[in-house]
Protein backbone atom coordinates (compact mmCIF):
# COMPACT_ATOMS: atom_id res chain seq x y z
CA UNK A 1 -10.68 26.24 -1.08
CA UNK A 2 -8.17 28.89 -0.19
CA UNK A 3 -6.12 29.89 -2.29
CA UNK A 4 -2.70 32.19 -2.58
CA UNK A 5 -3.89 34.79 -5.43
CA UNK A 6 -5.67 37.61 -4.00
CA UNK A 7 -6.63 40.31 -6.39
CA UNK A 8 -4.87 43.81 -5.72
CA UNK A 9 -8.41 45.70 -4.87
CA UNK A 10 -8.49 42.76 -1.98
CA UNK A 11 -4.67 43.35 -1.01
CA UNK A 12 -4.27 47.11 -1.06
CA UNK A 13 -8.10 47.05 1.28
CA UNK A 14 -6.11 45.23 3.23
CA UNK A 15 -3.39 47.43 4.17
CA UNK A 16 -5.48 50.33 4.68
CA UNK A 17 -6.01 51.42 8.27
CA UNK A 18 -9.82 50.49 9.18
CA UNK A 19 -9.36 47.80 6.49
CA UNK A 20 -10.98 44.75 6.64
CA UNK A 21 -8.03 42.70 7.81
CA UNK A 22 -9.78 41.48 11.43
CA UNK A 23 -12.70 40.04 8.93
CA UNK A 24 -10.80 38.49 6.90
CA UNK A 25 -8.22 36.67 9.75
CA UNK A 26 -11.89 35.58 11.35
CA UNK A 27 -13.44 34.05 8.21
CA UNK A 28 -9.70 32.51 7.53
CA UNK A 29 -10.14 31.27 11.28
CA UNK A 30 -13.28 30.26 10.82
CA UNK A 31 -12.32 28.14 7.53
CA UNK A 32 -9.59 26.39 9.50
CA UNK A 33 -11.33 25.39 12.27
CA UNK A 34 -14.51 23.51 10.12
CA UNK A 35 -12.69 21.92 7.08
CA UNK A 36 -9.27 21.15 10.03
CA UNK A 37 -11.58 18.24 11.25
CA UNK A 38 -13.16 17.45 7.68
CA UNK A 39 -9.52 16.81 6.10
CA UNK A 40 -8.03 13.16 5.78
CA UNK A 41 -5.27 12.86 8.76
CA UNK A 42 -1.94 11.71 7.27
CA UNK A 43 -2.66 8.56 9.59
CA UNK A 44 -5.64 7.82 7.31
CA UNK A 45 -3.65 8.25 4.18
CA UNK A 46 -0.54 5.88 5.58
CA UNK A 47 -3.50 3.25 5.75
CA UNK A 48 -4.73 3.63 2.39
CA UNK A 49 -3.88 0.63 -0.02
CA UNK A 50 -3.10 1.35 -3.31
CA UNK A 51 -3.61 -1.35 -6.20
CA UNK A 52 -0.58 -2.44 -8.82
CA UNK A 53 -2.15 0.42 -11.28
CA UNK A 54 -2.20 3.36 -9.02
CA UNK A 55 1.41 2.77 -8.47
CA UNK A 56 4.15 4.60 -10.18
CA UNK A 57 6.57 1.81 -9.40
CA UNK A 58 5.05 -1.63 -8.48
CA UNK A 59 6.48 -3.74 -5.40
CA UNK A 60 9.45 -6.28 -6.56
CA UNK A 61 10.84 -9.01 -4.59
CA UNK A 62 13.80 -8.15 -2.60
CA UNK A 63 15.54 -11.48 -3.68
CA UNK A 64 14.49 -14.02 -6.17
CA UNK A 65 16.52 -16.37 -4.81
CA UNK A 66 15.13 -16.53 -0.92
CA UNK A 67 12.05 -16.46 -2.47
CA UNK A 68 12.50 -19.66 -4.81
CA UNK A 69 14.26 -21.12 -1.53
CA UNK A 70 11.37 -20.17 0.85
CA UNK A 71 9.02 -21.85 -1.78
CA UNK A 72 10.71 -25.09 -2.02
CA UNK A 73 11.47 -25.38 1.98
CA UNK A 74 7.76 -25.18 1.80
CA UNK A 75 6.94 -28.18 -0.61
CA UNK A 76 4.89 -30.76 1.75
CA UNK A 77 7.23 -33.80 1.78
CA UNK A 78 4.17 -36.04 1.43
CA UNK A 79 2.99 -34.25 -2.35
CA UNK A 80 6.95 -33.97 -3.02
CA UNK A 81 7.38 -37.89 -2.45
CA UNK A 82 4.27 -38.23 -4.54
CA UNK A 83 5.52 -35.46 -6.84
CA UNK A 84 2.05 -33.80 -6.98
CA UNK A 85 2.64 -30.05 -8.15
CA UNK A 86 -0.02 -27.16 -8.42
CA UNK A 87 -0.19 -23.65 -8.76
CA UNK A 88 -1.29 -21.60 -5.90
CA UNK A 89 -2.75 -17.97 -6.39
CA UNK A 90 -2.16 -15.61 -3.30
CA UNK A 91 -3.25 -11.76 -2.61
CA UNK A 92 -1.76 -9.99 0.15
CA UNK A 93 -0.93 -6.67 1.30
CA UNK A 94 2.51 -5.42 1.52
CA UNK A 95 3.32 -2.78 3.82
CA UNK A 96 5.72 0.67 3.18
CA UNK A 97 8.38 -1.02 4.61
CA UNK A 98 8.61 -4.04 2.17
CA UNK A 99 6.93 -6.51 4.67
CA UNK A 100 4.06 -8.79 3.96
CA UNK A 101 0.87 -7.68 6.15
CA UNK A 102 0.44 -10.41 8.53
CA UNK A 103 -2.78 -11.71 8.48
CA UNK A 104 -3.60 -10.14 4.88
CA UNK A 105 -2.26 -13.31 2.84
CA UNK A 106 -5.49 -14.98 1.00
CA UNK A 107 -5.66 -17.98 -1.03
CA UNK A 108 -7.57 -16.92 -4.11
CA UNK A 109 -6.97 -20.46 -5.84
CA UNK A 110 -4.95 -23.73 -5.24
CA UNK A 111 -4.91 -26.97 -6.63
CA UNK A 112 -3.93 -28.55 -3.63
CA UNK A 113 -5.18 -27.31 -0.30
CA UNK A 114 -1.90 -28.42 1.36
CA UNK A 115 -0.31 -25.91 -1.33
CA UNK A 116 -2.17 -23.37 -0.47
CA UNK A 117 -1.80 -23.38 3.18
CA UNK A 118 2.54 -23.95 2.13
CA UNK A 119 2.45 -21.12 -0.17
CA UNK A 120 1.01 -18.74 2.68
CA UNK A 121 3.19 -20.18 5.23
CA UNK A 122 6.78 -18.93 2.50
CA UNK A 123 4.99 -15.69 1.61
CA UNK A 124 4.96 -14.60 4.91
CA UNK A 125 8.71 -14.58 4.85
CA UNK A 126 9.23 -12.34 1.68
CA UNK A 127 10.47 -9.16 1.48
CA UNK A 128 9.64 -6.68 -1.39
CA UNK A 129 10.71 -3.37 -2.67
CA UNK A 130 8.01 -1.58 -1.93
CA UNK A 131 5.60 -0.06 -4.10
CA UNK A 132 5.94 3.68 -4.69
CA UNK A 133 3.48 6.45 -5.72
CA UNK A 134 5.49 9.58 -7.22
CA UNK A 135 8.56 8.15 -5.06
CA UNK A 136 6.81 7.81 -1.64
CA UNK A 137 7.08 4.09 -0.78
CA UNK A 138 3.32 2.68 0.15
CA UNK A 139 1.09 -0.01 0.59
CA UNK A 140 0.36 -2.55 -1.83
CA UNK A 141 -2.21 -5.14 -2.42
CA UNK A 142 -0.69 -7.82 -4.83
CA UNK A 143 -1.53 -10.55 -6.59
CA UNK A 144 1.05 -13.64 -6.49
CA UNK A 145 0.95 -16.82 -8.63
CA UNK A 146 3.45 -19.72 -7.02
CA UNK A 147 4.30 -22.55 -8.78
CA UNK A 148 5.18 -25.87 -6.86
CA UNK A 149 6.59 -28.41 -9.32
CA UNK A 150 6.93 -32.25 -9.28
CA UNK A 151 10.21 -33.50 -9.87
């Protein structure tokens, strides 16, 4: 690793005429062009996803309320006549922008199949704050527990 602290033998060699100056710009050259391709692209680290405990600030739900209202839109009409509840666990990934991944929604657990396949159909919908890591907003893998209950 380079680094900005040169010692002032190294420096004032340098700046003498017939210093070494052209061998150290080609070993500095050098260094660039084999660890340039080695070094993670900031592409690759805008695809990283960081768990709840990396984070310095966790995602939150934009609003509580379009969330409880997606939720119950999404109550089968059949188990709500019935009033058959359950609790439906979901992971997904939510993005830097506060959007749910599509196609990154999981059921982990469901009492109800029919639940679990409602519960992925609202959560597509949300919209988070995202998660941050020392302020920069990134993606988040999350855990969700939804409650659907019989009334």
């Amino acid at each position: 690793m380079l680094t900005t602290r040169r010692s002032n033998r190294f420096t004032a060699s340098l700046d003498r005429p017939g210093s070494a100056r052209p061998i150290y710009l080609a070993l500095v050259t050098a260094l660039v062009l084999l660890v340039g391709p080695l070094a993670p692209s900031a592409r690759a680290q805008d695809d990283k996803v960081y768990g709840i405990g990396e984070l310095t600030s966790p995602p939150k739900l934009a609003s509580t309320a379009t969330a409880a209202r997606l939720i119950q839109e999404s109550y089968p009409d059949d188990l709500r006549r019935r009033k058959v509840g359950g609790l439906v666990e979901l992971q997904f990934v939510v993005d830097a922008r506060g959007n749910v991944v599509a196609g990154s929604i999981e059921i982990v657990d469901a009492t109800q199949t029919t639940l679990g396949e409602a519960a992925k159909k609202a959560v597509s919908a949300f919209q988070f704050e995202p998660g941050k890591l020392n302020g920069t907003k990134v993606k988040t893998k999350v855990m969700l527990p939804i409650v659907y209950k019989a009334m």
